[in-house]
PDB file of N, CA and C in Angstrom:
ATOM      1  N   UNK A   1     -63.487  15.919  11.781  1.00  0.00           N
ATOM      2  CA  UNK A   1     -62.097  16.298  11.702  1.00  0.00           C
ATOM      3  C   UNK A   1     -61.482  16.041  13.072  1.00  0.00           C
ATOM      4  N   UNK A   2     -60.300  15.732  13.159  1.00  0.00           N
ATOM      5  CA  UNK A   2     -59.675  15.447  14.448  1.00  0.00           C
ATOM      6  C   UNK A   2     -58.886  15.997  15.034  1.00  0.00           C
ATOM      7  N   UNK A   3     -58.534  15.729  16.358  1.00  0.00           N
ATOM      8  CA  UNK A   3     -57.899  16.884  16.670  1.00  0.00           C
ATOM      9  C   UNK A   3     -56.574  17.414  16.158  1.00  0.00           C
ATOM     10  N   UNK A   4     -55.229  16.537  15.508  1.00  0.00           N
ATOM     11  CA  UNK A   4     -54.688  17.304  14.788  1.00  0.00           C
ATOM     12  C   UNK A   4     -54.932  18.292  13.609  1.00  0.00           C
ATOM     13  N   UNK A   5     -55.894  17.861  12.808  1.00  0.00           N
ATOM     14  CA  UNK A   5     -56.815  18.543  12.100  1.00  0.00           C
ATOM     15  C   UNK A   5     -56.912  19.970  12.406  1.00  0.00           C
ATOM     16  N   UNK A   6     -57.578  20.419  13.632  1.00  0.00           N
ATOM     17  CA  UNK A   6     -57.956  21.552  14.371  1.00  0.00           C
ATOM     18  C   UNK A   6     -56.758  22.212  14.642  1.00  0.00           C
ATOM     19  N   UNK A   7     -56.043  21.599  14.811  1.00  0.00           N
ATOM     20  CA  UNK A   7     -54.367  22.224  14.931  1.00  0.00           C
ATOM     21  C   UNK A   7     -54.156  22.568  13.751  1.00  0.00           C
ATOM     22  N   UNK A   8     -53.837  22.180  12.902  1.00  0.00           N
ATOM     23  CA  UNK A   8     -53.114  22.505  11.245  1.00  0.00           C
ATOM     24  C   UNK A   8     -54.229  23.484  10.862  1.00  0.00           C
ATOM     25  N   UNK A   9     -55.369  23.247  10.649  1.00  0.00           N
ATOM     26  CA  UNK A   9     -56.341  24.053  10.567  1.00  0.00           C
ATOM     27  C   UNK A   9     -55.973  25.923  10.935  1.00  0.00           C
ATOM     28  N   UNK A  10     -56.003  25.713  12.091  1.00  0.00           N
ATOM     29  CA  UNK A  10     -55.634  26.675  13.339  1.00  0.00           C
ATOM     30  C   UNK A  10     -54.488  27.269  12.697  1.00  0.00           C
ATOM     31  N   UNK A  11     -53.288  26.607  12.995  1.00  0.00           N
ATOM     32  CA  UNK A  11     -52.266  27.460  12.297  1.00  0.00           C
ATOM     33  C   UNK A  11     -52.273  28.149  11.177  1.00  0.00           C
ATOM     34  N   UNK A  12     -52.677  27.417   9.828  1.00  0.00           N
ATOM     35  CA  UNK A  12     -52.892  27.903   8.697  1.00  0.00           C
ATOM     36  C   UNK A  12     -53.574  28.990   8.832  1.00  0.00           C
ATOM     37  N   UNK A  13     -54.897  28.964   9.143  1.00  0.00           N
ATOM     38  CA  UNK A  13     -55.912  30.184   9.591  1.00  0.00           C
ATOM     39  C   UNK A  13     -55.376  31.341   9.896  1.00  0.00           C
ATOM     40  N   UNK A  14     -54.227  31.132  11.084  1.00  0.00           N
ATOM     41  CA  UNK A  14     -53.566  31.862  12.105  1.00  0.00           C
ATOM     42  C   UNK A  14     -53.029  32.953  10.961  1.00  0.00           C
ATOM     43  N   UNK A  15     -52.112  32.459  10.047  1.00  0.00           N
ATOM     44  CA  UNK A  15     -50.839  32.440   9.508  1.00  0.00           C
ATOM     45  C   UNK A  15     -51.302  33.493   8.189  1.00  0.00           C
ATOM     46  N   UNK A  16     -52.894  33.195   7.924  1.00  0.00           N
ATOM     47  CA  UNK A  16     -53.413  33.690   7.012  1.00  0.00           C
ATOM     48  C   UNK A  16     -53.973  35.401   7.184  1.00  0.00           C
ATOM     49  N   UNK A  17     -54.456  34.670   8.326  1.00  0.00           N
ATOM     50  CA  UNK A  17     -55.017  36.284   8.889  1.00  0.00           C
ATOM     51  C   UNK A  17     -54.432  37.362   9.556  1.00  0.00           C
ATOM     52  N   UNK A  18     -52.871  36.817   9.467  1.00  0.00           N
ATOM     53  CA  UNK A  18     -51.974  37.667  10.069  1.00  0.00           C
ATOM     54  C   UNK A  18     -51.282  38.265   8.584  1.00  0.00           C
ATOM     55  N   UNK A  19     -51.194  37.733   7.582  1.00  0.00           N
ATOM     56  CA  UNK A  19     -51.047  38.246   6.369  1.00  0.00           C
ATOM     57  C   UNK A  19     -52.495  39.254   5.698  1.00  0.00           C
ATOM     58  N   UNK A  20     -53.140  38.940   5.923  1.00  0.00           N
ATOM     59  CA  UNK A  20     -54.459  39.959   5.912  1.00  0.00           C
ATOM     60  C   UNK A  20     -54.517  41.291   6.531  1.00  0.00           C
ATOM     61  N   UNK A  21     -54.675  40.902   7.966  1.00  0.00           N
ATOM     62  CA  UNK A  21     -53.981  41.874   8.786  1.00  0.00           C
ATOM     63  C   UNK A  21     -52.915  41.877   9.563  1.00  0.00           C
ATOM     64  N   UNK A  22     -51.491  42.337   8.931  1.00  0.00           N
ATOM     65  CA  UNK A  22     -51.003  42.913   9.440  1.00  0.00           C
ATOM     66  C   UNK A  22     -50.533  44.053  10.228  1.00  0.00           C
ATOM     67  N   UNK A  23     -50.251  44.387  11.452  1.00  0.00           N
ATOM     68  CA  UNK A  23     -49.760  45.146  12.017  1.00  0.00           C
ATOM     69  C   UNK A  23     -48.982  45.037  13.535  1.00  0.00           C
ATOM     70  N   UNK A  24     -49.488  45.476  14.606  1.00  0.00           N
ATOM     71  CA  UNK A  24     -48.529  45.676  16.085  1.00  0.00           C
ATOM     72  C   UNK A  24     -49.069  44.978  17.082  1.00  0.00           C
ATOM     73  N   UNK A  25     -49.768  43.903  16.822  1.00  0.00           N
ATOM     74  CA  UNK A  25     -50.269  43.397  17.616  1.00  0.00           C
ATOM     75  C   UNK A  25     -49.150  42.384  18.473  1.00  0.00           C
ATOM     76  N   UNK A  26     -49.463  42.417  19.753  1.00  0.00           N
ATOM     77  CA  UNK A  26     -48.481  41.713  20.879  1.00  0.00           C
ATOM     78  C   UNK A  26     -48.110  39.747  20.928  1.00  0.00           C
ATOM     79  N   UNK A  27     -46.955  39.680  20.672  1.00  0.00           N
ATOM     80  CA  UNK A  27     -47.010  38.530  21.140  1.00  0.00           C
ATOM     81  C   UNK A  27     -46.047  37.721  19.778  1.00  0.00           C
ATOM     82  N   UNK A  28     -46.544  38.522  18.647  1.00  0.00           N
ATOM     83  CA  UNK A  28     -45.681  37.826  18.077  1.00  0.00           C
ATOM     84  C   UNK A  28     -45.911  36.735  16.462  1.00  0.00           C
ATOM     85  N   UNK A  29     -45.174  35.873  16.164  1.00  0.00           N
ATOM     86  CA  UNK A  29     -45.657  35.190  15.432  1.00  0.00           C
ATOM     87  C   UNK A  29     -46.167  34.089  15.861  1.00  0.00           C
ATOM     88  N   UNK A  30     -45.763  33.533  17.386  1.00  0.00           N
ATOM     89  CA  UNK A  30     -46.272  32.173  17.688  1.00  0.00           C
ATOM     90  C   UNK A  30     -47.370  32.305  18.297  1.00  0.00           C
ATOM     91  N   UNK A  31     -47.613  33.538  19.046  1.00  0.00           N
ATOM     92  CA  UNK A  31     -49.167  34.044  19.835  1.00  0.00           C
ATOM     93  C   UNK A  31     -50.377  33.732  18.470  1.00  0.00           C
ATOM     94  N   UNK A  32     -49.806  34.719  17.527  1.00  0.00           N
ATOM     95  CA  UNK A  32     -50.949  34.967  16.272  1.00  0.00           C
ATOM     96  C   UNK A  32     -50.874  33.534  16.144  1.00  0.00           C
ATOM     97  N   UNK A  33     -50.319  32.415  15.738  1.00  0.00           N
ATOM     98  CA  UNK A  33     -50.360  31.174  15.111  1.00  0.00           C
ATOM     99  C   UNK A  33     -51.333  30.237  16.080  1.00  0.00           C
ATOM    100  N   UNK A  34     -51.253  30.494  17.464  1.00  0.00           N
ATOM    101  CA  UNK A  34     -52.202  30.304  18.671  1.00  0.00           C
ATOM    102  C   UNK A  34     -53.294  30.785  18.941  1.00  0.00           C
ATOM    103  N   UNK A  35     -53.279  32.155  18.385  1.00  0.00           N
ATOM    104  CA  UNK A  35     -54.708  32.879  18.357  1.00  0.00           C
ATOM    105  C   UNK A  35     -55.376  31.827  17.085  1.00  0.00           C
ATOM    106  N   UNK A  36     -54.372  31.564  15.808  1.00  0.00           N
ATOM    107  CA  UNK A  36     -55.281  31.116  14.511  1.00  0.00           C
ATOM    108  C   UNK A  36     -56.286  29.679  15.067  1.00  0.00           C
ATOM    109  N   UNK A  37     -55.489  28.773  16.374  1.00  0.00           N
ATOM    110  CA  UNK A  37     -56.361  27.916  16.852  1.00  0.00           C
ATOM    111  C   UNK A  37     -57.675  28.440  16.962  1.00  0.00           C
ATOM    112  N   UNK A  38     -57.231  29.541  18.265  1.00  0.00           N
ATOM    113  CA  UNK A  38     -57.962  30.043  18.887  1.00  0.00           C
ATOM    114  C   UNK A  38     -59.326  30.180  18.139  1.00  0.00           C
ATOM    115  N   UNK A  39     -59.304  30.966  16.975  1.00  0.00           N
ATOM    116  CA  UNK A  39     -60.069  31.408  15.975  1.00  0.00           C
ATOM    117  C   UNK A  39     -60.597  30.355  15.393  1.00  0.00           C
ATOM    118  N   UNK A  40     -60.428  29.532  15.013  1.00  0.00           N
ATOM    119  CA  UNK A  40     -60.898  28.467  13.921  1.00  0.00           C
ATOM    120  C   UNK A  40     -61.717  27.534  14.642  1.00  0.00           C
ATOM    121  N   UNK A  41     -61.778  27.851  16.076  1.00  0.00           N
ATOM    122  CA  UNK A  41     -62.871  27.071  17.288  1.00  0.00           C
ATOM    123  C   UNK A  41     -63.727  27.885  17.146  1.00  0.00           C
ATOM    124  N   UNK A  42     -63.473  29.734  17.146  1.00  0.00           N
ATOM    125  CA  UNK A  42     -64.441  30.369  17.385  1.00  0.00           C
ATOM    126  C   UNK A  42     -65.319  30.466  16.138  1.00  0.00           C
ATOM    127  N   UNK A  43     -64.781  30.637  15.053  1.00  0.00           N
ATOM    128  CA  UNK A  43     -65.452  30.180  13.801  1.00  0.00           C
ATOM    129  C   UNK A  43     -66.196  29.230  13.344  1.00  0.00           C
ATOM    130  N   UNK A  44     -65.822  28.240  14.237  1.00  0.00           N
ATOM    131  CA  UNK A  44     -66.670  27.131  13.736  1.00  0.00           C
ATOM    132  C   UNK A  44     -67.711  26.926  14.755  1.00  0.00           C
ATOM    133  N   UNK A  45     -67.884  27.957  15.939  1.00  0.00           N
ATOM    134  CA  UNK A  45     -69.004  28.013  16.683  1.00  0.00           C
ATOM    135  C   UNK A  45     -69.707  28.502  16.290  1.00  0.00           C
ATOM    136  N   UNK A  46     -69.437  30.136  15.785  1.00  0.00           N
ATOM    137  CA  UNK A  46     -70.081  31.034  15.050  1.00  0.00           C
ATOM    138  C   UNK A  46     -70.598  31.003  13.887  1.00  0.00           C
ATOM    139  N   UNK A  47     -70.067  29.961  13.026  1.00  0.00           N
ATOM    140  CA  UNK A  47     -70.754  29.438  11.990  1.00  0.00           C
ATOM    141  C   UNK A  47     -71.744  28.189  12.097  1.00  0.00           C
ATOM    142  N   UNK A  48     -71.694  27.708  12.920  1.00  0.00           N
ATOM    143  CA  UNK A  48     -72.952  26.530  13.325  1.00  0.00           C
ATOM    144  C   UNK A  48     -73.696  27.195  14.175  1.00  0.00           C
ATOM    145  N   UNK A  49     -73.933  28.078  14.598  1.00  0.00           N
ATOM    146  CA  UNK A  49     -74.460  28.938  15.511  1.00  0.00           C
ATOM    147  C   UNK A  49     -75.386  30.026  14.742  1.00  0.00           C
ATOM    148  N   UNK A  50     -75.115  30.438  13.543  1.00  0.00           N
ATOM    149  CA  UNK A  50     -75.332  31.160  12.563  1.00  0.00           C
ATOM    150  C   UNK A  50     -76.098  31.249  11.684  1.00  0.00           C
ATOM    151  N   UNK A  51     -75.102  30.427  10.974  1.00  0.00           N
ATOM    152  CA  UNK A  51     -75.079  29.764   9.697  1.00  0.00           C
ATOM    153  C   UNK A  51     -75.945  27.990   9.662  1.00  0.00           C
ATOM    154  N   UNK A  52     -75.824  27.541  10.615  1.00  0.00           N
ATOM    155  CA  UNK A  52     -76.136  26.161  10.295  1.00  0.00           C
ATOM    156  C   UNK A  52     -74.937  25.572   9.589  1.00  0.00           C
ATOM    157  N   UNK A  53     -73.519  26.176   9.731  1.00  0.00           N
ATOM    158  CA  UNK A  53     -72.582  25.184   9.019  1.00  0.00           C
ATOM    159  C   UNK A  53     -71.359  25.021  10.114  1.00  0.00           C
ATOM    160  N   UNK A  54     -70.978  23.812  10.419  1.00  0.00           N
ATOM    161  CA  UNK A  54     -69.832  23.872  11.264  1.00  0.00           C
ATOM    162  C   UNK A  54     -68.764  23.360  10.635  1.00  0.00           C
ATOM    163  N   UNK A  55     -67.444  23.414  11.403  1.00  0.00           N
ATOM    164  CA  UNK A  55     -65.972  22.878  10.180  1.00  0.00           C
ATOM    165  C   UNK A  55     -66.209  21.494  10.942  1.00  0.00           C
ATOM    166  N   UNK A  56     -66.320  20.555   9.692  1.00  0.00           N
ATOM    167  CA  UNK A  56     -66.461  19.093   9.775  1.00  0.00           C
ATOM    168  C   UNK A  56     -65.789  18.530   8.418  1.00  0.00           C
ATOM    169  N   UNK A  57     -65.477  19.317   7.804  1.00  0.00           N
ATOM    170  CA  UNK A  57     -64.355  18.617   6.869  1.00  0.00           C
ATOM    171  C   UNK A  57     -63.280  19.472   6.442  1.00  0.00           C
ATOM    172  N   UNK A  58     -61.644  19.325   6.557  1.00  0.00           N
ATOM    173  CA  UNK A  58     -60.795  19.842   6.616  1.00  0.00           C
ATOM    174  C   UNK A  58     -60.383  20.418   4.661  1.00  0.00           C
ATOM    175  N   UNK A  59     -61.111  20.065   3.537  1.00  0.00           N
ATOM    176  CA  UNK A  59     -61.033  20.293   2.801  1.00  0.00           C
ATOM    177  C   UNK A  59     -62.098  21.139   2.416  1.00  0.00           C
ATOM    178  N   UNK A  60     -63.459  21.740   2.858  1.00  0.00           N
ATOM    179  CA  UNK A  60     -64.040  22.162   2.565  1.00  0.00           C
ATOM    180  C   UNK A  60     -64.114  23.611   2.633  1.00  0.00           C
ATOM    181  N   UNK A  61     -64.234  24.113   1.409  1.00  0.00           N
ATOM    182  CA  UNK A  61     -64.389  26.008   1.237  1.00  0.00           C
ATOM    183  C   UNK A  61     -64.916  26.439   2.764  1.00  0.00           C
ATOM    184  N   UNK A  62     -66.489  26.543   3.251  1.00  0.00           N
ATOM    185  CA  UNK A  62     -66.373  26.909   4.558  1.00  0.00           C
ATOM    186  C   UNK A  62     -65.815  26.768   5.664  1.00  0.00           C
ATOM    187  N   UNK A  63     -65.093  25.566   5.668  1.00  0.00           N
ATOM    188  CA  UNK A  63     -64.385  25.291   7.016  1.00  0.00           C
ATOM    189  C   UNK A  63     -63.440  26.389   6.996  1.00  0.00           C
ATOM    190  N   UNK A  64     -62.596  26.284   5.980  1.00  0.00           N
ATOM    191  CA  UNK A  64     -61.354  27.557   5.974  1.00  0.00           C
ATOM    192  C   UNK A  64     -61.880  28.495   5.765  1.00  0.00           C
ATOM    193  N   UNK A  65     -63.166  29.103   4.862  1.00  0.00           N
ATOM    194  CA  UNK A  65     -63.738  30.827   5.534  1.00  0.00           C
ATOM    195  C   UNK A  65     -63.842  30.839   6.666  1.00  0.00           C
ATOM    196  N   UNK A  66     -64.475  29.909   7.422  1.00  0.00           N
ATOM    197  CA  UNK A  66     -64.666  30.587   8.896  1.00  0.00           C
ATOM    198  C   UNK A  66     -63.674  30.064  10.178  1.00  0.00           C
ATOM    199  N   UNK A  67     -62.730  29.527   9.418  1.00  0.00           N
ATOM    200  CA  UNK A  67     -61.434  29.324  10.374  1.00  0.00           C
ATOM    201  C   UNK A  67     -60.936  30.848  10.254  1.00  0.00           C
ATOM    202  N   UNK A  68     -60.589  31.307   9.135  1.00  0.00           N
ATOM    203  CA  UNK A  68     -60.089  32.169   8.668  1.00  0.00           C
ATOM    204  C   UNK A  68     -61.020  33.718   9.394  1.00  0.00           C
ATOM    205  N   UNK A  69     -62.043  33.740   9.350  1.00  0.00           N
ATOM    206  CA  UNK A  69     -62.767  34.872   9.795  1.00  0.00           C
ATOM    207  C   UNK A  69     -62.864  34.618  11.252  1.00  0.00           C
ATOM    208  N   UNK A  70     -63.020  33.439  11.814  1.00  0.00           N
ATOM    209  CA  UNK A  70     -62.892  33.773  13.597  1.00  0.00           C
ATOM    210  C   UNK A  70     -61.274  33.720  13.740  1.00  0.00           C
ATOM    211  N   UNK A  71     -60.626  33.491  12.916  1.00  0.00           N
ATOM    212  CA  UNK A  71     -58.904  34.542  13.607  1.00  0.00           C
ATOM    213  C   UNK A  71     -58.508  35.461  13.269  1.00  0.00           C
ATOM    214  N   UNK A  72     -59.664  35.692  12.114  1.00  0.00           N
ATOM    215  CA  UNK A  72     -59.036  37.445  12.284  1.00  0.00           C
ATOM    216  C   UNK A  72     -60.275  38.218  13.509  1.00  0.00           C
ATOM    217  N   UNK A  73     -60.770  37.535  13.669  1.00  0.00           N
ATOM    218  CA  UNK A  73     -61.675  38.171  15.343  1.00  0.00           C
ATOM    219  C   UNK A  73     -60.817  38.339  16.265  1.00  0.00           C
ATOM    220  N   UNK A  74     -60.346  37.258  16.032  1.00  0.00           N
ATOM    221  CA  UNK A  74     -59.601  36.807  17.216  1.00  0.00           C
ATOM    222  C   UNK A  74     -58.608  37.562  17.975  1.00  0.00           C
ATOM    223  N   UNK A  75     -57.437  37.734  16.197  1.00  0.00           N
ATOM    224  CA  UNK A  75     -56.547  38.753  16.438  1.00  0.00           C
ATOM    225  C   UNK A  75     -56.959  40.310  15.978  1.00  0.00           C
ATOM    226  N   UNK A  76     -57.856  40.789  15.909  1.00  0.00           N
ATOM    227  CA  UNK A  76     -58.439  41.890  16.185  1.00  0.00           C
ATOM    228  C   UNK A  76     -58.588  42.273  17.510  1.00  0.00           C
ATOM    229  N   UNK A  77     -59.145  41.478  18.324  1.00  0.00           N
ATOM    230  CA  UNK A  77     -59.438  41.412  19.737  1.00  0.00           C
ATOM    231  C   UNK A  77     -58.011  41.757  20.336  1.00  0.00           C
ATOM    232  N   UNK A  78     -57.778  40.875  19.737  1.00  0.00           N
ATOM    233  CA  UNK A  78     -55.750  40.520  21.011  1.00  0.00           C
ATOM    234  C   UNK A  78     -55.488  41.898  20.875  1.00  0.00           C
ATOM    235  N   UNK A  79     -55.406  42.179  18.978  1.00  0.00           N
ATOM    236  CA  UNK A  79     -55.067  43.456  18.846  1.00  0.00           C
ATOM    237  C   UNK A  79     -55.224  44.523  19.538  1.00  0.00           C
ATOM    238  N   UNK A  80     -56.402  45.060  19.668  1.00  0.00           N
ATOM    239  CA  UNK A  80     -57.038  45.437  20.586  1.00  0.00           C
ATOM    240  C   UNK A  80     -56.654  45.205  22.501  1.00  0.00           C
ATOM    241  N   UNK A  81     -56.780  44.504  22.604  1.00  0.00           N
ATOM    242  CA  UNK A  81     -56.156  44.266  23.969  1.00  0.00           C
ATOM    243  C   UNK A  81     -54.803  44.936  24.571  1.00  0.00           C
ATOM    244  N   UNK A  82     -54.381  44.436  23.319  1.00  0.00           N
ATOM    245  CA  UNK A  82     -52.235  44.640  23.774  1.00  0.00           C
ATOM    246  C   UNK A  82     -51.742  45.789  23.518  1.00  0.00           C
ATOM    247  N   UNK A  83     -52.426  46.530  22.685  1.00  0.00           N
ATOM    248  CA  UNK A  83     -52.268  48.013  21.850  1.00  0.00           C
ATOM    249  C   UNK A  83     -51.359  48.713  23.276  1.00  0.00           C
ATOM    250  N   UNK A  84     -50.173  49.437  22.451  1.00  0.00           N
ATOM    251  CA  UNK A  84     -49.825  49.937  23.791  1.00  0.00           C
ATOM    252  C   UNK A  84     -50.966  51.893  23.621  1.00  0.00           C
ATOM    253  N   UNK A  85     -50.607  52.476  24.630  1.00  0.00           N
ATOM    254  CA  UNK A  85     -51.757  53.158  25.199  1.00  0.00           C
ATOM    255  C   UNK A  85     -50.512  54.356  25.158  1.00  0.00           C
ATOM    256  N   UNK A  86     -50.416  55.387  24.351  1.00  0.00           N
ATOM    257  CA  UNK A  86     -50.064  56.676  23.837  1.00  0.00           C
ATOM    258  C   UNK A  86     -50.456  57.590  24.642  1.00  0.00           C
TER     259      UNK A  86
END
């Protein structure tokens, strides 16, 4: 897959897991859509790392589970990070 690929990928991911989880996390809609990059690298480390499966084809069921599950890490984390402090 190439690198626009990893981009569209990314966003979608992003876009998905911010509909999953929603809530107060910082930054926004274009941060989360940047985190969904973010995520869909980390997913596809964590799944060849793992699993023995990495995202190598942009149509395939695992590529988008684990695009999808390393951005919601991702933005869990951020989440986590930015939380304001009560």
């Amino acid at each position: 897959m190439g690198f626009l690929g990893w981009i569209v990928l990314g966003l979608i991911a992003g876009a998905i897991a911010k509909a999953i989880k929603p809530g107060e996390q910082g930054g926004g809609w274009l941060v989360t859509l940047l985190l969904g990059v973010v995520g869909a690298i980390v997913g596809g480390w964590i799944g060849s790392a793992v699993f023995g499966v990495g995202i190598n084809e942009f149509w395939s069921l695992s590529t988008w589970l684990l695009a999808i599950g390393g951005a919601l890490v991702v933005l869990i984390i951020w989440g986590l990070l930015t939380r304001k402090r009560a």
